[in-house]
PDB file of N, CA and C in Angstrom:
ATOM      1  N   UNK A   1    -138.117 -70.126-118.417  1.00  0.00           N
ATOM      2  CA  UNK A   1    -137.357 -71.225-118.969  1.00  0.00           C
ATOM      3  C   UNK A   1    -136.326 -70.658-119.953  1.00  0.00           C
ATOM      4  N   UNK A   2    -135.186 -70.965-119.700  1.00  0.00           N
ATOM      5  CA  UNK A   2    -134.288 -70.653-120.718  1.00  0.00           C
ATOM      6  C   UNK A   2    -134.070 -71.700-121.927  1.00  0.00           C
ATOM      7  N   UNK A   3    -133.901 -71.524-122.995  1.00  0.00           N
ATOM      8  CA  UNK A   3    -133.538 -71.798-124.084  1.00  0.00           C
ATOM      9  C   UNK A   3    -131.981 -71.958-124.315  1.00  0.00           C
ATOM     10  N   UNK A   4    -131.425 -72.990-124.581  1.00  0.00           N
ATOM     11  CA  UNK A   4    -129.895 -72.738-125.472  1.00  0.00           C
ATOM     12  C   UNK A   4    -129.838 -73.119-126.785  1.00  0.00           C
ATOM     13  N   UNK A   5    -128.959 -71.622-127.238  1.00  0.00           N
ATOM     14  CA  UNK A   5    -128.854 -72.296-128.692  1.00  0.00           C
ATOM     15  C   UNK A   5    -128.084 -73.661-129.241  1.00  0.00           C
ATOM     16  N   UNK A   6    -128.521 -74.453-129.832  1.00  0.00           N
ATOM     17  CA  UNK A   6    -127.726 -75.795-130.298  1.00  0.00           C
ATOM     18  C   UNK A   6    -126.576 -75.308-131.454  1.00  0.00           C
ATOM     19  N   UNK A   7    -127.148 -74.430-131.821  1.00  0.00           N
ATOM     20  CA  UNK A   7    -126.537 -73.678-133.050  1.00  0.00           C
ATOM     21  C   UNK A   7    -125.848 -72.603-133.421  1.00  0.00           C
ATOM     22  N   UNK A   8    -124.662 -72.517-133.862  1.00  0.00           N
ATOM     23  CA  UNK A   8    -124.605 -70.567-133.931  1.00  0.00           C
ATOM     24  C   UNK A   8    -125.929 -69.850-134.539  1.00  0.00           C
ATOM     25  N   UNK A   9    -125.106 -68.478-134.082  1.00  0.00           N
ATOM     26  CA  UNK A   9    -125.952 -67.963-135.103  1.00  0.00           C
ATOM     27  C   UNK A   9    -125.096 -67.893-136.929  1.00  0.00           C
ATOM     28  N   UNK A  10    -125.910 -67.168-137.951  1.00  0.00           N
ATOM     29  CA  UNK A  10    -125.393 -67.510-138.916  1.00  0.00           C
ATOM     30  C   UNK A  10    -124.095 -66.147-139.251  1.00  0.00           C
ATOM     31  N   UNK A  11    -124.692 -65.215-138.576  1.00  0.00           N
ATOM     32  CA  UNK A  11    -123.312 -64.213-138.170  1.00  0.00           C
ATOM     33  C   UNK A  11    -122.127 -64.482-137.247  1.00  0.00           C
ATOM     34  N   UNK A  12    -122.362 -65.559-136.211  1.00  0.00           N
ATOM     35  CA  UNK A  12    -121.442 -66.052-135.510  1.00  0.00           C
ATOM     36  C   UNK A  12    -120.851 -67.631-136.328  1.00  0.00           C
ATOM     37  N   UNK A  13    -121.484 -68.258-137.014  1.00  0.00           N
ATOM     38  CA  UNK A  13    -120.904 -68.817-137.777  1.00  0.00           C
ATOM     39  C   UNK A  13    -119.909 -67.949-139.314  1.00  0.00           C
ATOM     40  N   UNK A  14    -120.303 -66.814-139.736  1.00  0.00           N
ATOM     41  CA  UNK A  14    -119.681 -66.701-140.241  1.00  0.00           C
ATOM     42  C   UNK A  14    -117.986 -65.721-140.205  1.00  0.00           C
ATOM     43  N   UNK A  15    -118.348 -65.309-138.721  1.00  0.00           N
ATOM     44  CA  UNK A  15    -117.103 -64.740-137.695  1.00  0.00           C
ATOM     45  C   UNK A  15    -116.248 -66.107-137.728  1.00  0.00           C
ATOM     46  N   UNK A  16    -116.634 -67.082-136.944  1.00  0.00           N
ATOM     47  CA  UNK A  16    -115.657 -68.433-137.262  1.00  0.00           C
ATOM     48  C   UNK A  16    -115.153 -68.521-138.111  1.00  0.00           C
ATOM     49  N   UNK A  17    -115.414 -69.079-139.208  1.00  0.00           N
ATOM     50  CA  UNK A  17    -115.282 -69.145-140.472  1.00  0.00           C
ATOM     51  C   UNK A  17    -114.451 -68.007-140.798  1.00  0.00           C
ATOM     52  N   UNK A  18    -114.799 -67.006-140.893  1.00  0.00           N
ATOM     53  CA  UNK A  18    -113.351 -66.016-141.191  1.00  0.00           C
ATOM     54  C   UNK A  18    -112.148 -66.375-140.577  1.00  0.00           C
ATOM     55  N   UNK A  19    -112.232 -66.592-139.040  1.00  0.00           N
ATOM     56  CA  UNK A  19    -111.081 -66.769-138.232  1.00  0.00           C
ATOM     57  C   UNK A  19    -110.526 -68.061-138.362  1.00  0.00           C
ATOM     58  N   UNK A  20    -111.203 -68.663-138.855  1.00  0.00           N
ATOM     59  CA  UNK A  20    -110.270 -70.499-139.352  1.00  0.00           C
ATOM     60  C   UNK A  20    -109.869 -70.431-141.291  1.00  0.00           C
ATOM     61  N   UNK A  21    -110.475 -69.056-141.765  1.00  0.00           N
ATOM     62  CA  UNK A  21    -109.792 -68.251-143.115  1.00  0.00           C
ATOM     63  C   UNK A  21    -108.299 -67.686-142.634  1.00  0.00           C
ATOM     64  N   UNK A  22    -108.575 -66.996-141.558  1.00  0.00           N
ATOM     65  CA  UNK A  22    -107.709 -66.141-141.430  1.00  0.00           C
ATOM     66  C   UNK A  22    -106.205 -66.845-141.002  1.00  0.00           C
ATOM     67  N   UNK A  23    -106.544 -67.656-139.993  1.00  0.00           N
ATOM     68  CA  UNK A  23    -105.772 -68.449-139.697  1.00  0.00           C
ATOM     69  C   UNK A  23    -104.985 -69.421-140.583  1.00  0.00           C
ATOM     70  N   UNK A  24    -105.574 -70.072-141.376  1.00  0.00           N
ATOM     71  CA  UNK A  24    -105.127 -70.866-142.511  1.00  0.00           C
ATOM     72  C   UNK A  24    -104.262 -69.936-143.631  1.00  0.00           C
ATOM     73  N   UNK A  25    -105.398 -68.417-143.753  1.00  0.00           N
ATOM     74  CA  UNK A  25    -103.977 -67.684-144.617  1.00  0.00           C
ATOM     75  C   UNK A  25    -102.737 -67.279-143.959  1.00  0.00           C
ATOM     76  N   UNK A  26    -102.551 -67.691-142.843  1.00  0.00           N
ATOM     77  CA  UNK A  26    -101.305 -66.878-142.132  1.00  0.00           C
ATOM     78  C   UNK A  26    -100.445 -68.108-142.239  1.00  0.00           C
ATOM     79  N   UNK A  27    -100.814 -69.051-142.253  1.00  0.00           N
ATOM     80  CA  UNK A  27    -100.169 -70.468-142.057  1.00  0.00           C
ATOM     81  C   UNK A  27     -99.391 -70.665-143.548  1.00  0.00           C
ATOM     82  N   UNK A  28    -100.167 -70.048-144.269  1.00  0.00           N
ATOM     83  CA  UNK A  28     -99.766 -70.613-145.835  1.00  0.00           C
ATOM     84  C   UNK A  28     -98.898 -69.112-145.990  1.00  0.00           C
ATOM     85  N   UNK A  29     -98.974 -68.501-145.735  1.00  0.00           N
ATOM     86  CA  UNK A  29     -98.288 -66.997-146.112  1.00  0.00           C
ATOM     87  C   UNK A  29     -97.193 -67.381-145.553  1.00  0.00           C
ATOM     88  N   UNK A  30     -96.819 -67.750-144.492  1.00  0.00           N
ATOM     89  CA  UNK A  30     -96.006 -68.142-143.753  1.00  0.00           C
ATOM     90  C   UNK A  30     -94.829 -69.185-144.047  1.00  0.00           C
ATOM     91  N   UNK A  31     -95.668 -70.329-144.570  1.00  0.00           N
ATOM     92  CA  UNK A  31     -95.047 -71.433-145.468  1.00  0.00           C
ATOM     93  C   UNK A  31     -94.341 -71.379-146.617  1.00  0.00           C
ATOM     94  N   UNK A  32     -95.172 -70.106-147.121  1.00  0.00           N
ATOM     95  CA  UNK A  32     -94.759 -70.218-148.671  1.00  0.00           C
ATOM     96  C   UNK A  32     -93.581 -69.023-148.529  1.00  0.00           C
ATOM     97  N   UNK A  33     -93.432 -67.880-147.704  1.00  0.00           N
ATOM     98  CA  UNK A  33     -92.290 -67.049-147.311  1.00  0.00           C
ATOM     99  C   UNK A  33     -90.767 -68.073-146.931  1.00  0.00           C
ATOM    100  N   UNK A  34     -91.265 -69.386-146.272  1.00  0.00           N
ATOM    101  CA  UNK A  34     -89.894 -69.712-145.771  1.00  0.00           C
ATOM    102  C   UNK A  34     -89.629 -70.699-146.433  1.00  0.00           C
ATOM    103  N   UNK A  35     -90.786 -71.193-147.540  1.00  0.00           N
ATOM    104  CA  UNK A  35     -90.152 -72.244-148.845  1.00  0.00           C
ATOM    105  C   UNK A  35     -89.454 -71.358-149.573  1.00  0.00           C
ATOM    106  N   UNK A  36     -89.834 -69.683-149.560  1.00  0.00           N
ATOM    107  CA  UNK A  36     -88.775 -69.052-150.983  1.00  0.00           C
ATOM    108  C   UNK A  36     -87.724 -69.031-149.921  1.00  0.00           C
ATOM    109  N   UNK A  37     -87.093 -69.428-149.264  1.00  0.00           N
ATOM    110  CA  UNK A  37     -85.989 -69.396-148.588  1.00  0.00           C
ATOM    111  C   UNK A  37     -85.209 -70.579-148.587  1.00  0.00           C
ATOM    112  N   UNK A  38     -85.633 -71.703-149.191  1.00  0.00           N
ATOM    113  CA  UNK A  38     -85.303 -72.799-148.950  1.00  0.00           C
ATOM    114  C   UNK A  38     -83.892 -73.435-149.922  1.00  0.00           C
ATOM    115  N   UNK A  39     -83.026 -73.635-150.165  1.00  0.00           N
ATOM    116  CA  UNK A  39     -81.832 -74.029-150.926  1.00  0.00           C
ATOM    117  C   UNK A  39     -82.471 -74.746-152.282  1.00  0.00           C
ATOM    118  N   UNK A  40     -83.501 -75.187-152.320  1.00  0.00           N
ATOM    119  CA  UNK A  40     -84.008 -75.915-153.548  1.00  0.00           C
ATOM    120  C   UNK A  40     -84.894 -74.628-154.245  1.00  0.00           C
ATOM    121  N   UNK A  41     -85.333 -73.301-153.798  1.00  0.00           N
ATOM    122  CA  UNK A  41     -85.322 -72.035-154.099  1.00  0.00           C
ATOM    123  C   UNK A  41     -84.522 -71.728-154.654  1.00  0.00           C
ATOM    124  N   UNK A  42     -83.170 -71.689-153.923  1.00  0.00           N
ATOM    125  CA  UNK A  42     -82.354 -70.699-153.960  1.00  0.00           C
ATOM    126  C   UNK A  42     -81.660 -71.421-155.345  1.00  0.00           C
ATOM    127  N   UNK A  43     -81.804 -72.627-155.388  1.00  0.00           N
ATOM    128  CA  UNK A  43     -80.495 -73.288-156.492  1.00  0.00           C
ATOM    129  C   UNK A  43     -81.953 -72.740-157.488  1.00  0.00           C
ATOM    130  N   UNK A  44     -83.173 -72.622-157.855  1.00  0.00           N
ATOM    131  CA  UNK A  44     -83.926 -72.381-158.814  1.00  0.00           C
ATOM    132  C   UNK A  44     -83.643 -71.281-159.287  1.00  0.00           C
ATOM    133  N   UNK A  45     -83.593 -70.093-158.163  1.00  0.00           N
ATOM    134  CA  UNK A  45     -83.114 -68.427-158.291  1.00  0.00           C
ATOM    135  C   UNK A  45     -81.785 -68.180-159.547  1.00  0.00           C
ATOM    136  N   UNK A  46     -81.150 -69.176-158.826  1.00  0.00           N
ATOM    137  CA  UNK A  46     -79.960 -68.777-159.552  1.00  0.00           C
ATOM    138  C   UNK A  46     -79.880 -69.748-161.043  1.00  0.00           C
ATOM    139  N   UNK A  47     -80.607 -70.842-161.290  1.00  0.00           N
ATOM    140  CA  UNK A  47     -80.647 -70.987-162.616  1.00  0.00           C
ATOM    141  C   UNK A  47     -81.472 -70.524-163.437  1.00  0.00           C
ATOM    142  N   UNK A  48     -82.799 -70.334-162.876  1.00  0.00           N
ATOM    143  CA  UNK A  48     -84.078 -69.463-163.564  1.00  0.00           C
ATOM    144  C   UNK A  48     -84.135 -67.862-163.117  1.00  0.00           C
ATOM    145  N   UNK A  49     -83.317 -67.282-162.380  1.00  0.00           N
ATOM    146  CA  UNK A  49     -83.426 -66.158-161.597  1.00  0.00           C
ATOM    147  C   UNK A  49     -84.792 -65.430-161.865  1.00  0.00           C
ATOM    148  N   UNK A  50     -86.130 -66.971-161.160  1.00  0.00           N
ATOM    149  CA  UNK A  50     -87.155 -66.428-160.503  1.00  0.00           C
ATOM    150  C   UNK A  50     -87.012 -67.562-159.473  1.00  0.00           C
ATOM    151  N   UNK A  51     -88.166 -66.916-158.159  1.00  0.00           N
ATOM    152  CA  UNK A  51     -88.044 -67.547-157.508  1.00  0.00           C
ATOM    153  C   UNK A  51     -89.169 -68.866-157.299  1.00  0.00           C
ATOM    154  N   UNK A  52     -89.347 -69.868-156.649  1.00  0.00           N
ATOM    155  CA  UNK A  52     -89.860 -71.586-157.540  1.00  0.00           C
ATOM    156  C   UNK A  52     -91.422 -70.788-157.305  1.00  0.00           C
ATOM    157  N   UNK A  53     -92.317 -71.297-158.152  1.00  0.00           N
ATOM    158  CA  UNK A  53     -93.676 -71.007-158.571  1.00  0.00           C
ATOM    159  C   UNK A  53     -94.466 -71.280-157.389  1.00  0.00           C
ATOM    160  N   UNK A  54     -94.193 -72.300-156.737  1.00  0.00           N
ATOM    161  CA  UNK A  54     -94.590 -73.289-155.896  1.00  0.00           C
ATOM    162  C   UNK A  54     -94.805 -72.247-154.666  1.00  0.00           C
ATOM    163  N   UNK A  55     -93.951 -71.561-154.063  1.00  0.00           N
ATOM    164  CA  UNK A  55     -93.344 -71.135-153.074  1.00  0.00           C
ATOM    165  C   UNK A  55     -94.275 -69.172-153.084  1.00  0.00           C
ATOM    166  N   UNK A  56     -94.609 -68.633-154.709  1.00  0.00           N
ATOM    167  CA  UNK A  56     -94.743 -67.527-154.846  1.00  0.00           C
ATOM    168  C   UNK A  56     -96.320 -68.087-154.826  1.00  0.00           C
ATOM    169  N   UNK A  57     -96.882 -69.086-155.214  1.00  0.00           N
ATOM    170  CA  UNK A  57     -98.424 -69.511-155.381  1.00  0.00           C
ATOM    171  C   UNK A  57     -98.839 -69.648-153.581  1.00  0.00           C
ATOM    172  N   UNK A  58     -98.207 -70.117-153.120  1.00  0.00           N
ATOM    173  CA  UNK A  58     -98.353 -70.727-151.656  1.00  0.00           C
ATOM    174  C   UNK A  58     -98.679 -69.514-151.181  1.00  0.00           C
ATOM    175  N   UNK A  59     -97.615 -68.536-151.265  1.00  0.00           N
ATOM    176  CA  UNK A  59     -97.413 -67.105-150.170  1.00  0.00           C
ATOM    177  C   UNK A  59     -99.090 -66.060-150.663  1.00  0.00           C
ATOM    178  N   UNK A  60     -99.337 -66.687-152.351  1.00  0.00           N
ATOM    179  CA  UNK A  60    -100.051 -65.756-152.668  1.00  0.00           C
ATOM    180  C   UNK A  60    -101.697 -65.789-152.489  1.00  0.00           C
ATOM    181  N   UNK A  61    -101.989 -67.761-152.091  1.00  0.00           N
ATOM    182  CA  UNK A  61    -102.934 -67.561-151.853  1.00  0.00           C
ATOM    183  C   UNK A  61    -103.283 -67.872-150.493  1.00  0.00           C
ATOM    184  N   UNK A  62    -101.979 -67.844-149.695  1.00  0.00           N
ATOM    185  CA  UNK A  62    -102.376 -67.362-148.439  1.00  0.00           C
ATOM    186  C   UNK A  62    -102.585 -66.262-147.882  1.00  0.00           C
ATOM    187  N   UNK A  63    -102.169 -65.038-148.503  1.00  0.00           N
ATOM    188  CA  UNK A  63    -102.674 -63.514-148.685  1.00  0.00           C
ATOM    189  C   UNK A  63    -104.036 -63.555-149.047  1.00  0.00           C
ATOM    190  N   UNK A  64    -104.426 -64.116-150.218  1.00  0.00           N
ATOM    191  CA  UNK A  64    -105.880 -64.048-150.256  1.00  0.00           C
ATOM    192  C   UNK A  64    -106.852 -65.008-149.104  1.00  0.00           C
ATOM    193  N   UNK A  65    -106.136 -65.824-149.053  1.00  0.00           N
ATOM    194  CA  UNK A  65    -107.157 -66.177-147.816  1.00  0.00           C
ATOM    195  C   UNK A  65    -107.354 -65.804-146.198  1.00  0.00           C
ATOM    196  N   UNK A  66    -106.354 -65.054-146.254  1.00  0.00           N
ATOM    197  CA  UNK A  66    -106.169 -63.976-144.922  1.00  0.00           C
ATOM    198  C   UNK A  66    -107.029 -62.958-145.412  1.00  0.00           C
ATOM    199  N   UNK A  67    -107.297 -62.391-146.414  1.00  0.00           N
ATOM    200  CA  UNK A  67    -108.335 -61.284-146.909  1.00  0.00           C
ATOM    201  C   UNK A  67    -109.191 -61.507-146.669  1.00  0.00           C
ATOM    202  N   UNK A  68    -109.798 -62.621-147.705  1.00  0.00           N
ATOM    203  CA  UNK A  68    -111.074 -63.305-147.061  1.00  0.00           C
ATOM    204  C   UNK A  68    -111.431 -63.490-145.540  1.00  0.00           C
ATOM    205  N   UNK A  69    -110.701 -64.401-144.913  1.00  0.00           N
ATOM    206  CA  UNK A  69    -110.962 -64.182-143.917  1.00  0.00           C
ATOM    207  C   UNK A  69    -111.466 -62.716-142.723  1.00  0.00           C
ATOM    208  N   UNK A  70    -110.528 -61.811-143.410  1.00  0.00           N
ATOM    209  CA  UNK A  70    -110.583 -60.632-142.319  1.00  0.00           C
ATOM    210  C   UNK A  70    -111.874 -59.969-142.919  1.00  0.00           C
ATOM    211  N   UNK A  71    -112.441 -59.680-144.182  1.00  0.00           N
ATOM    212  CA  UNK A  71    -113.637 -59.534-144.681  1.00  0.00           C
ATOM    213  C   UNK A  71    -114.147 -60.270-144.130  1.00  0.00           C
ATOM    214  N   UNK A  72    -114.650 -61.674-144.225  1.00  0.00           N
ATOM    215  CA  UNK A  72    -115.909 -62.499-143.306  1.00  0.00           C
ATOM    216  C   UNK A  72    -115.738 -62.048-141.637  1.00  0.00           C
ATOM    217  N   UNK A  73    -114.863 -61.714-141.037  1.00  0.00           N
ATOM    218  CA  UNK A  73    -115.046 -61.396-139.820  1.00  0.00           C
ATOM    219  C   UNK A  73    -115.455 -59.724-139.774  1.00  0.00           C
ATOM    220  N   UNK A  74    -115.420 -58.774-140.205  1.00  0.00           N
ATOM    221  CA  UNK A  74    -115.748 -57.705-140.091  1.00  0.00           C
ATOM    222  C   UNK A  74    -116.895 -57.454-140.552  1.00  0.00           C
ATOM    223  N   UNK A  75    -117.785 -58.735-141.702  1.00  0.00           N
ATOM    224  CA  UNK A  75    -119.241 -58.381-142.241  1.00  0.00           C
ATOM    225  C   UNK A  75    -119.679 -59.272-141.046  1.00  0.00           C
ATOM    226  N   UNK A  76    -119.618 -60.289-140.078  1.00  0.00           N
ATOM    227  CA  UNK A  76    -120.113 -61.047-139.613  1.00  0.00           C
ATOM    228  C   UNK A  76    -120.192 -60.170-137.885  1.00  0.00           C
ATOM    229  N   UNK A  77    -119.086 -59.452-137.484  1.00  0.00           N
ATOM    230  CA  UNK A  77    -119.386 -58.442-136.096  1.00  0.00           C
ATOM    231  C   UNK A  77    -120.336 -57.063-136.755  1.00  0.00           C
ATOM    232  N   UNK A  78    -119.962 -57.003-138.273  1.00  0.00           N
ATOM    233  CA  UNK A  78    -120.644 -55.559-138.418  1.00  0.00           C
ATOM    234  C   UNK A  78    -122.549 -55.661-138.093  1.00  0.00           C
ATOM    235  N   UNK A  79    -123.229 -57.528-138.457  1.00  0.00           N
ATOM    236  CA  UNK A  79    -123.995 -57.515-138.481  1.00  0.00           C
ATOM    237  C   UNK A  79    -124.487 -58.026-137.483  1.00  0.00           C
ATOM    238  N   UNK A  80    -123.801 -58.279-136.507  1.00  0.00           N
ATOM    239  CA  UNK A  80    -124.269 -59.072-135.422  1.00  0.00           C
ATOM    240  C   UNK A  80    -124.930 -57.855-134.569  1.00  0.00           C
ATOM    241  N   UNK A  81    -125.465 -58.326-133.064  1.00  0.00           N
ATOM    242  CA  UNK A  81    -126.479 -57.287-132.412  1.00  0.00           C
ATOM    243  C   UNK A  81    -126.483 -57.022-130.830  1.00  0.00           C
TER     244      UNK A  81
END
């Protein structure tokens, strides 16, 4: 009799989970690269000559959540079997 799992496992749940991290940081890294590009940037650049907070927060914690992510997927195949 075979058995199916209903469930991941908790290493294959946490491979997912990295890859819907990983994914989400690329999305926001992404976002926040082509908001510092944006004319409401650019008019900020040139009166504050930085670029809008908004736009450097976005890019930055979509870097960290692409980290995260790629960490949870490499502890989650390292332990799998």
């Amino acid at each position: 009799m075979v058995v199916y799992k209903l469930f991941l496992a908790e290493d294959e749940m946490r491979t997912f989970a990295g890859f819907l991290l990983l994914l989400a940081g690329v999305v926001l890294l992404a976002w926040g690269i082509q908001s510092s590009d944006s004319i409401r940037t650019e008019i900020s650049r040139v009166v504050e000559s930085v670029p809008s907070d908004r736009a450097v927060w976005v890019a930055a914690g979509g870097a960290i959540l692409g980290l995260v992510g790629l960490g949870m997927i490499s502890t989650g195949r390292r332990h799998s079997h």
